[in-house]
C-alpha atoms as a PDB file:
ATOM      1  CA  UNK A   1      84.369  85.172 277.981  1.00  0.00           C
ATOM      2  CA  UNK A   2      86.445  88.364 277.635  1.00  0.00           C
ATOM      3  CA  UNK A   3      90.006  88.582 277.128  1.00  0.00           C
ATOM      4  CA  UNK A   4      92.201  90.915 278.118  1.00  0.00           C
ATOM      5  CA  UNK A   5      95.690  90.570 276.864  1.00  0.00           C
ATOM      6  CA  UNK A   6      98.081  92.125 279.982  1.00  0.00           C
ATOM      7  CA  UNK A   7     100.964  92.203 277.636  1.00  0.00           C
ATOM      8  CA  UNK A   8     101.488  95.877 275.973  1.00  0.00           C
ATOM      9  CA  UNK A   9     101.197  94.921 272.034  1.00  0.00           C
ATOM     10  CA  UNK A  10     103.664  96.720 270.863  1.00  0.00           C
ATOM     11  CA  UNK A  11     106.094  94.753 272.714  1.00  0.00           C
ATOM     12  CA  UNK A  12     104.167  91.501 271.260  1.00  0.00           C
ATOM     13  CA  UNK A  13     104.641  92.931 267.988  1.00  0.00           C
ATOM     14  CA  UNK A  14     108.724  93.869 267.845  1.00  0.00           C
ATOM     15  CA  UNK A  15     109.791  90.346 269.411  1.00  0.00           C
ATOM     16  CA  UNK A  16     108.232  88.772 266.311  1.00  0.00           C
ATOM     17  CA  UNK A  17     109.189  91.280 264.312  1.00  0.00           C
ATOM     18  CA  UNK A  18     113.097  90.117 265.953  1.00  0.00           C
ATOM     19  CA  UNK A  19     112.560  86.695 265.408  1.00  0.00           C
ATOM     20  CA  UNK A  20     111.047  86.908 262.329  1.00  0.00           C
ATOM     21  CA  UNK A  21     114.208  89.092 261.562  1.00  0.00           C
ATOM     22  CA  UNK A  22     116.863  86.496 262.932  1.00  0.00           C
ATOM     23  CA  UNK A  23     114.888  83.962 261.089  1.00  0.00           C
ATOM     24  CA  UNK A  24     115.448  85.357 257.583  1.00  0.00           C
ATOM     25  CA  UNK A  25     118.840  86.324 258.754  1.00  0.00           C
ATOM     26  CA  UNK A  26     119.658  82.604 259.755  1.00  0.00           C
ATOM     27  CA  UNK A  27     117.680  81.938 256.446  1.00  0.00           C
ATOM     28  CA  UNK A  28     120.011  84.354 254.023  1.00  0.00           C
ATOM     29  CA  UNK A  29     123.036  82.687 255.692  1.00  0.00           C
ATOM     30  CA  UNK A  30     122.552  79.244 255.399  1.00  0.00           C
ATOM     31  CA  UNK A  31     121.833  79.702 251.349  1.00  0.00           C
ATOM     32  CA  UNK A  32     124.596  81.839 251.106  1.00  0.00           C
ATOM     33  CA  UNK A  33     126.641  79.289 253.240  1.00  0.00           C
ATOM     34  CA  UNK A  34     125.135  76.330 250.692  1.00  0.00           C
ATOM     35  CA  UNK A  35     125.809  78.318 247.710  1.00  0.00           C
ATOM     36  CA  UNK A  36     129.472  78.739 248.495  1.00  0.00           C
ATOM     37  CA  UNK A  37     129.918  75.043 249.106  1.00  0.00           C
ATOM     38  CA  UNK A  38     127.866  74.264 245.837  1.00  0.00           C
ATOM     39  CA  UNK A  39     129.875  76.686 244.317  1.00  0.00           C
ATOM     40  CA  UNK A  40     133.133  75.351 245.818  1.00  0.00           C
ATOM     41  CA  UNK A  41     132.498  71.755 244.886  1.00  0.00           C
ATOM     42  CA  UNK A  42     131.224  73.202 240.947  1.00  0.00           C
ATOM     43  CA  UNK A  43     134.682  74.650 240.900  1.00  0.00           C
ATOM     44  CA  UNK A  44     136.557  71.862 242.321  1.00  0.00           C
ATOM     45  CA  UNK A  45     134.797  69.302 239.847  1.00  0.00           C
ATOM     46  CA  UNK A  46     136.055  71.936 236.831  1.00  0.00           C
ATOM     47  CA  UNK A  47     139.445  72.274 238.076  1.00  0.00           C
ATOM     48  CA  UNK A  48     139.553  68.393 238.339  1.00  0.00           C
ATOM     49  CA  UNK A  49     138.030  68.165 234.902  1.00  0.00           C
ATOM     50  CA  UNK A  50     140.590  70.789 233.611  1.00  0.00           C
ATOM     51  CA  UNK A  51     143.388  68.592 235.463  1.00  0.00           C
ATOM     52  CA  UNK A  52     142.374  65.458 233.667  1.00  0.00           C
ATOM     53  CA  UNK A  53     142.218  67.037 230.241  1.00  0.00           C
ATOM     54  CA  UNK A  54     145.993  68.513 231.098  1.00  0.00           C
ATOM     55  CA  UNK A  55     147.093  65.279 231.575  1.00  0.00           C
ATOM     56  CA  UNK A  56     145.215  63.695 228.240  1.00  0.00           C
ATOM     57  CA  UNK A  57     147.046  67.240 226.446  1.00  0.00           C
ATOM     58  CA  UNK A  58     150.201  66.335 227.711  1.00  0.00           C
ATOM     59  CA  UNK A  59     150.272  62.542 227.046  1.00  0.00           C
ATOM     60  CA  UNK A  60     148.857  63.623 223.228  1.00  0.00           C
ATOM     61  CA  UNK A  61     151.637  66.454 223.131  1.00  0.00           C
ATOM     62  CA  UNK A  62     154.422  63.697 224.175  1.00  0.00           C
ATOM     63  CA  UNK A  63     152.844  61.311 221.241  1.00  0.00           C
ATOM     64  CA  UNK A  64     153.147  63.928 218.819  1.00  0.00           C
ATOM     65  CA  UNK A  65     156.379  65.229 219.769  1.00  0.00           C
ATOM     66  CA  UNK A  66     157.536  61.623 219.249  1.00  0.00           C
ATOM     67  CA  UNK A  67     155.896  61.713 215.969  1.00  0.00           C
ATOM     68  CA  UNK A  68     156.971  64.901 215.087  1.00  0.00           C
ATOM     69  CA  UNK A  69     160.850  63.275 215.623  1.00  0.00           C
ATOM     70  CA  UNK A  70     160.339  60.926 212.913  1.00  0.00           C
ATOM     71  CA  UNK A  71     159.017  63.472 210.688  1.00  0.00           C
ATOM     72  CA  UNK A  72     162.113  65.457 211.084  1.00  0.00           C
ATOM     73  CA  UNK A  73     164.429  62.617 210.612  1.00  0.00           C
ATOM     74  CA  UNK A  74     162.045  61.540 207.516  1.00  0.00           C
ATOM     75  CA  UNK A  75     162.333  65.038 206.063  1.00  0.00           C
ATOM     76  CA  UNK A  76     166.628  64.811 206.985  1.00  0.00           C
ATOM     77  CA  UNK A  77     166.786  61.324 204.859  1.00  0.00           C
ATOM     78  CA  UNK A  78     164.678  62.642 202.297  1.00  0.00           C
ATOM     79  CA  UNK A  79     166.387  66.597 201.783  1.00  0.00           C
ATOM     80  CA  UNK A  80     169.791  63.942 201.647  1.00  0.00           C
ATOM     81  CA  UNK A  81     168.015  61.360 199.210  1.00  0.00           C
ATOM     82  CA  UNK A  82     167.058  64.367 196.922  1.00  0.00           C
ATOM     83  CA  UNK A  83     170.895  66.037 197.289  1.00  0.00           C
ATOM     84  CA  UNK A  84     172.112  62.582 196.200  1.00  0.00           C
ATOM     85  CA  UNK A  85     169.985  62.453 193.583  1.00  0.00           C
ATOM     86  CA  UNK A  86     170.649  65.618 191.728  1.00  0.00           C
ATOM     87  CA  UNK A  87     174.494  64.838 192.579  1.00  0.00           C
ATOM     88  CA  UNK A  88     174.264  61.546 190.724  1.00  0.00           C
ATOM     89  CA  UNK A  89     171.715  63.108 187.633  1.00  0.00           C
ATOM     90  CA  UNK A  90     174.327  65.771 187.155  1.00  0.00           C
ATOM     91  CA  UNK A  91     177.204  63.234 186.958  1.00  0.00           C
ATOM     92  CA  UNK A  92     175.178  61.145 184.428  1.00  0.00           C
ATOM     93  CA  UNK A  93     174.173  63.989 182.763  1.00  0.00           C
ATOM     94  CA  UNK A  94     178.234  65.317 182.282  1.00  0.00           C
ATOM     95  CA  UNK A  95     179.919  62.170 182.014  1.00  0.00           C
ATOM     96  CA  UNK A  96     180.484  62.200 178.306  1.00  0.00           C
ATOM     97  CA  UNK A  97     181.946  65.917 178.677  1.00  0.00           C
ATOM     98  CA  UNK A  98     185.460  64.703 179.510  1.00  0.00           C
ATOM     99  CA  UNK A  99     185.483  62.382 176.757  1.00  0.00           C
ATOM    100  CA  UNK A 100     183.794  64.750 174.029  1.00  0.00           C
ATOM    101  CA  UNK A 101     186.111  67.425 175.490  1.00  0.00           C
ATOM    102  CA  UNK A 102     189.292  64.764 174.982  1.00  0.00           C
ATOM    103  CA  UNK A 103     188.019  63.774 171.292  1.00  0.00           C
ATOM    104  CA  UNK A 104     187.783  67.780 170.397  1.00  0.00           C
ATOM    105  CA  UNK A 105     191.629  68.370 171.645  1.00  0.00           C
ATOM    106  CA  UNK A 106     192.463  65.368 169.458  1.00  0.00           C
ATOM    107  CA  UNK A 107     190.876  66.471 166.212  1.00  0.00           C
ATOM    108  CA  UNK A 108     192.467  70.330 167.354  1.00  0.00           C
ATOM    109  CA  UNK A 109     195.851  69.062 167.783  1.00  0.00           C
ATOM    110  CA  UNK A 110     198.696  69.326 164.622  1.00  0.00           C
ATOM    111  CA  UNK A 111     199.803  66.034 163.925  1.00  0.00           C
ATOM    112  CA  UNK A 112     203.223  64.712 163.689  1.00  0.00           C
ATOM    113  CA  UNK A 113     203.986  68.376 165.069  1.00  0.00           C
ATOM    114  CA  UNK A 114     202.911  68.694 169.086  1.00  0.00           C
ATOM    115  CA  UNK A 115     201.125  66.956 171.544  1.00  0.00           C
ATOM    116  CA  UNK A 116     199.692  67.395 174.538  1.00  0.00           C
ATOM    117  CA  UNK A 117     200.836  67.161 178.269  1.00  0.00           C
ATOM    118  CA  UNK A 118     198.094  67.898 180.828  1.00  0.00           C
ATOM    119  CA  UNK A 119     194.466  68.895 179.526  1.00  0.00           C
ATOM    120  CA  UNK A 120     192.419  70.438 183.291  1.00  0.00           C
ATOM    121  CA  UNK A 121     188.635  71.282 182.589  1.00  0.00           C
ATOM    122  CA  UNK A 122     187.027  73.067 185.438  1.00  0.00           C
ATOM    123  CA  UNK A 123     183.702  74.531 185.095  1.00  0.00           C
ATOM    124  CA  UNK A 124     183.941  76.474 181.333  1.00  0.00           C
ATOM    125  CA  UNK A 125     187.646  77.006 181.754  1.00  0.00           C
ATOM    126  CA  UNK A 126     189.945  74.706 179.492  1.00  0.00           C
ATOM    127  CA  UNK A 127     193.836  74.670 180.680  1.00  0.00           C
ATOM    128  CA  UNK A 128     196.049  72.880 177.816  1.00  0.00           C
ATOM    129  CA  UNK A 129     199.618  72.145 178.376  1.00  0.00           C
ATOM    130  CA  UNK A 130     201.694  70.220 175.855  1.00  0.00           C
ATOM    131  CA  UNK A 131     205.108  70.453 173.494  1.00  0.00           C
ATOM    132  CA  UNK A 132     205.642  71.727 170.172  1.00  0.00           C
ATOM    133  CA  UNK A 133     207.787  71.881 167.535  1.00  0.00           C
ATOM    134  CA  UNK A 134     208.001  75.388 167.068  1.00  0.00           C
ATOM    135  CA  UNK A 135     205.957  78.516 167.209  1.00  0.00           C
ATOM    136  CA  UNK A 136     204.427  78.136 164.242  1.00  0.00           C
ATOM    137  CA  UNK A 137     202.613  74.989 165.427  1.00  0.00           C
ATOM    138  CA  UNK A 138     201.599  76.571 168.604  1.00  0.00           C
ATOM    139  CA  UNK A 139     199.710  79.562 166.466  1.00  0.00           C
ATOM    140  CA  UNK A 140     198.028  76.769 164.385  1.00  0.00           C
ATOM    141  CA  UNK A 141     197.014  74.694 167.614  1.00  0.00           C
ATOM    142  CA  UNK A 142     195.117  78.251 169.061  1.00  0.00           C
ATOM    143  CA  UNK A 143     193.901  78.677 165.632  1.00  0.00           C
ATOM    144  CA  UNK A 144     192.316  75.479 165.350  1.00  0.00           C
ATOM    145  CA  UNK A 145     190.669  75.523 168.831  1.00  0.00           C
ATOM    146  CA  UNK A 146     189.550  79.320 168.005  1.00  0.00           C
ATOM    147  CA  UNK A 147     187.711  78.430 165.034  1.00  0.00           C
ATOM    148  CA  UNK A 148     185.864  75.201 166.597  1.00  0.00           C
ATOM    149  CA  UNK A 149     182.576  75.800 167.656  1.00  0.00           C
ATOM    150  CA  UNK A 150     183.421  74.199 170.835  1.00  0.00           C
ATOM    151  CA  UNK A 151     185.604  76.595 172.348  1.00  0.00           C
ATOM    152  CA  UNK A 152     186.013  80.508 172.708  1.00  0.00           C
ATOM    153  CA  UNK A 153     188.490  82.858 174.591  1.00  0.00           C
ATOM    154  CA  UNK A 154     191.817  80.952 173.719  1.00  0.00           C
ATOM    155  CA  UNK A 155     194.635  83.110 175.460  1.00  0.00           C
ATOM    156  CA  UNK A 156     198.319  81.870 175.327  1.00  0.00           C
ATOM    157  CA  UNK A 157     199.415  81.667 178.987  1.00  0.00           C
ATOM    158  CA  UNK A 158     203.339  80.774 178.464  1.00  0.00           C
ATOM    159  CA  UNK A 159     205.524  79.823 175.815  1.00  0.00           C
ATOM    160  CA  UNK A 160     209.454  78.575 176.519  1.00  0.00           C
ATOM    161  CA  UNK A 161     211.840  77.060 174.566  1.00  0.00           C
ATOM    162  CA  UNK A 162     212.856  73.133 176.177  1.00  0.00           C
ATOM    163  CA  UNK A 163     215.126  70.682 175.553  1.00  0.00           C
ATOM    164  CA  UNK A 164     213.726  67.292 174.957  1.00  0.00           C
ATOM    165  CA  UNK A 165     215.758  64.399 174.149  1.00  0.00           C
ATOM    166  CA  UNK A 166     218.729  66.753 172.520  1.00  0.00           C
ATOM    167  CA  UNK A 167     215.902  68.697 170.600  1.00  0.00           C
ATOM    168  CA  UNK A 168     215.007  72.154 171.061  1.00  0.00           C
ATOM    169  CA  UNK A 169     211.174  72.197 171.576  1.00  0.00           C
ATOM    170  CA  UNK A 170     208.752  74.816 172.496  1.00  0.00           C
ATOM    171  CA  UNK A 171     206.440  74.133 175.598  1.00  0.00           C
ATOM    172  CA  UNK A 172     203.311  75.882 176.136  1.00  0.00           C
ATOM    173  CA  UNK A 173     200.546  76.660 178.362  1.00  0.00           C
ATOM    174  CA  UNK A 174     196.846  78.060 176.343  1.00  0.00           C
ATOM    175  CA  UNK A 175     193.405  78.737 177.970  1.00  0.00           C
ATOM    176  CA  UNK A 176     190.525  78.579 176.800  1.00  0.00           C
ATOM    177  CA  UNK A 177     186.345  78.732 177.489  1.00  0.00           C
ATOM    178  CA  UNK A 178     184.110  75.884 176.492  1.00  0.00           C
ATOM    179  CA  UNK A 179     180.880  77.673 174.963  1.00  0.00           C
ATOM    180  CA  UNK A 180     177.811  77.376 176.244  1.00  0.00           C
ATOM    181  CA  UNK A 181     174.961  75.253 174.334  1.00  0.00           C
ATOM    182  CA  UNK A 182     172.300  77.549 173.551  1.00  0.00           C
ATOM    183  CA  UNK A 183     168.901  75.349 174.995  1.00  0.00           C
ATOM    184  CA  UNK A 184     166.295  74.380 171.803  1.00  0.00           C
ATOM    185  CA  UNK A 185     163.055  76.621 173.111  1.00  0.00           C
ATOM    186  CA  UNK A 186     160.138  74.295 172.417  1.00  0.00           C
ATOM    187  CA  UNK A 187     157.693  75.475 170.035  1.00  0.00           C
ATOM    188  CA  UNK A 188     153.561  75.464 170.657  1.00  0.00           C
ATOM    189  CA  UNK A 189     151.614  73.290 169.288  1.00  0.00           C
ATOM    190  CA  UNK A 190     149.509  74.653 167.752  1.00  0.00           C
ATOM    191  CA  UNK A 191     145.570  72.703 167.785  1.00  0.00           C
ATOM    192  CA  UNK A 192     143.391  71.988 165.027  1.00  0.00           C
ATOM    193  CA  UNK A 193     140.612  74.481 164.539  1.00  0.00           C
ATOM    194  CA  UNK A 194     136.937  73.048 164.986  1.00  0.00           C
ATOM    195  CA  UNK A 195     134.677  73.089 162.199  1.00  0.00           C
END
């Protein structure tokens, strides 16, 4: 049996060609509409991944600031420990200057002849007040302290006649530098030579 299709084919021919169109169409949008949401829920899971490690940064960052306090306070104590420290080595290590610098004046002083008053040591300077008999006694007292290998600059601040105890007595004021103590260098030793 024949066949005859009524129906012009080119009309046939564009409606599939439509609906084969709207299909792909419908097609293109639903993976671009499934992309977006797998995209949107990729991004959501980083952001709430990126959320959670803020929090774990933060909570660390709080830790170590804590930390970070007792460091500071460890370094304070310690920077004070090690100012204490070298405040009490250099007392130990000058100690003995008042007293060597008191046993000097005493072997410097003329005996029978003057003594002294007030003796101020501050740094290298040496401030001597005292009495004396008489000029004389003065010159030999700067003399003395001059030629010591102790002391260097002596300078005579003030000298005035007194009265002590009906006497006529001559009070003076002197300065002086304490020298400084040239440090030993260390010599190298020196190693045997190999044979």
């Amino acid at each position: 049996m024949i066949h005859i299709n009524l129906l012009p084919y080119r009309t046939i021919q564009k409606k599939d060609n439509v609906l084969q169109q709207v299909v792909i169409f419908i097609f293109i949008i639903a993976l671009v509409t499934g992309g977006t949401i797998g995209y949107h829920f990729f991004l959501n899971n980083k952001v709430s991944a990126l959320d959670k490690k803020v929090e774990l940064t933060k909570k660390e960052l709080k830790k170590y600031q804590k930390i970070n306090k007792r460091i500071k306070a460890i370094k304070k104590k310690l920077n004070l420990l090690k100012k204490k420290t070298k405040i009490i080595k250099g007392l130990d290590a000058n100690r003995k200057e008042p007293i060597k610098l008191l046993e000097t004046m005493t072997r410097m002083v003329v005996p029978n002849r003057m003594w002294l008053k007030n003796l101020t040591s501050k740094g290298r300077n040496v401030k001597i007040n005292g009495n004396a008999l008489d000029e004389q006694t003065v010159a030999d007292f700067m003399t003395r302290i001059e030629d010591s290998k102790f002391f260097s600059g002596v300078t005579l601040i003030s000298l005035k006649q007194v009265k002590i105890r009906g006497l006529n007595m001559k009070q003076f004021s002197i300065t002086c530098k304490k020298k400084v103590k040239a440090k030993a260098k260390k010599k190298p030793v020196k190693g045997k030579a190999k044979k």
